[in-house]
Protein backbone atom coordinates (compact mmCIF):
# COMPACT_ATOMS: atom_id res chain seq x y z
CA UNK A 1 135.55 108.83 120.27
CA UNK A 2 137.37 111.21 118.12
CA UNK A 3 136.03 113.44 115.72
CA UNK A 4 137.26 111.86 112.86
CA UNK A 5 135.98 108.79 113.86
CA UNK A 6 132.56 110.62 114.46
CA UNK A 7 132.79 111.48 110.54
CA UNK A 8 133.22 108.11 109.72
CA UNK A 9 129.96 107.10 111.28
CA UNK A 10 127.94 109.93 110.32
CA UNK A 11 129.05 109.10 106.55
CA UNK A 12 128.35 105.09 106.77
CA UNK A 13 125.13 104.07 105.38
CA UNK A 14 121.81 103.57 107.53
CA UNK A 15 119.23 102.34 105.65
CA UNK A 16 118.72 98.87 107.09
CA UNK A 17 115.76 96.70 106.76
CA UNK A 18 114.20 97.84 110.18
CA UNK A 19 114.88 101.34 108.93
CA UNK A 20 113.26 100.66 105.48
CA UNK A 21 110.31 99.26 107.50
CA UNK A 22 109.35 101.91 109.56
CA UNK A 23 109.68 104.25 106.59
CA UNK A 24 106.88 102.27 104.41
CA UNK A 25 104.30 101.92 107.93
CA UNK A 26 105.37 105.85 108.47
CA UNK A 27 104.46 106.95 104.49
CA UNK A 28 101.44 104.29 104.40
CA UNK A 29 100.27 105.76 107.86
CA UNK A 30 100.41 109.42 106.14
CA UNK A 31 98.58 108.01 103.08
CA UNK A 32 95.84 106.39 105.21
CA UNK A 33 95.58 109.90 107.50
CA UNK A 34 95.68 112.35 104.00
CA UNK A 35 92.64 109.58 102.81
CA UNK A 36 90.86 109.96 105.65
CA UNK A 37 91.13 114.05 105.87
CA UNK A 38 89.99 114.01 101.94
CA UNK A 39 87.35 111.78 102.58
CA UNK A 40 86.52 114.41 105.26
CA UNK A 41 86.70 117.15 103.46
CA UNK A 42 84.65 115.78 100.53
CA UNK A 43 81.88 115.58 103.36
CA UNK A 44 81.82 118.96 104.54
CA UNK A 45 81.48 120.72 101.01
CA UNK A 46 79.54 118.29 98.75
CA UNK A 47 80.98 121.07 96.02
CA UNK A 48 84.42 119.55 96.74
CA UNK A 49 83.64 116.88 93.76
CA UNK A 50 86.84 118.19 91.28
CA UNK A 51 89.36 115.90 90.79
CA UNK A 52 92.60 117.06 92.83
CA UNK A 53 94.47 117.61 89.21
CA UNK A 54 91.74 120.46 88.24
CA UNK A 55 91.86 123.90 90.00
CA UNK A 56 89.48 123.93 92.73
CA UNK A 57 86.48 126.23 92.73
CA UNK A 58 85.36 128.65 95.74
CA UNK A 59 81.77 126.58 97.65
CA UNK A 60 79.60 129.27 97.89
C-alpha cells in the first residue's frame, strides 16, 4: 500500500454502527463504575452528603 493511499484511509470516516455501539456500553459501563465508586464513597464519610455542584467540605 502506498502512503498516499494510507492517507486516504486514515481520513475516511469510522464511526459505524458496531463502533457507535461499543462507545454507548463503554460510556454506560464508566457511568455504572463512577455510580458505584460515589455510592462508595458516600459510605465511607457519611459527611460526604453535598451535592457534587457545591464545594466539598474537609470530614473531620
Amino acid at each position: 500500500m502506498s502512503g498516499q493511499d494510507h492517507n486516504l484511509n486514515l481520513s475516511s470516516p469510522m464511526h459505524t454502527d458496531d463502533f457507535d455501539q461499543r462507545v454507548a456500553r463503554a460510556v454506560e459501563s464508566f457511568l455504572y463504575d463512577l455510580d458505584y465508586m460515589l455510592l462508595e464513597e458516600q459510605h465511607l464519610r457519611p459527611c460526604f452528603k453535598v451535592p457534587l455542584v457545591r464545594p466539598l467540605t474537609v470530614c473531620n
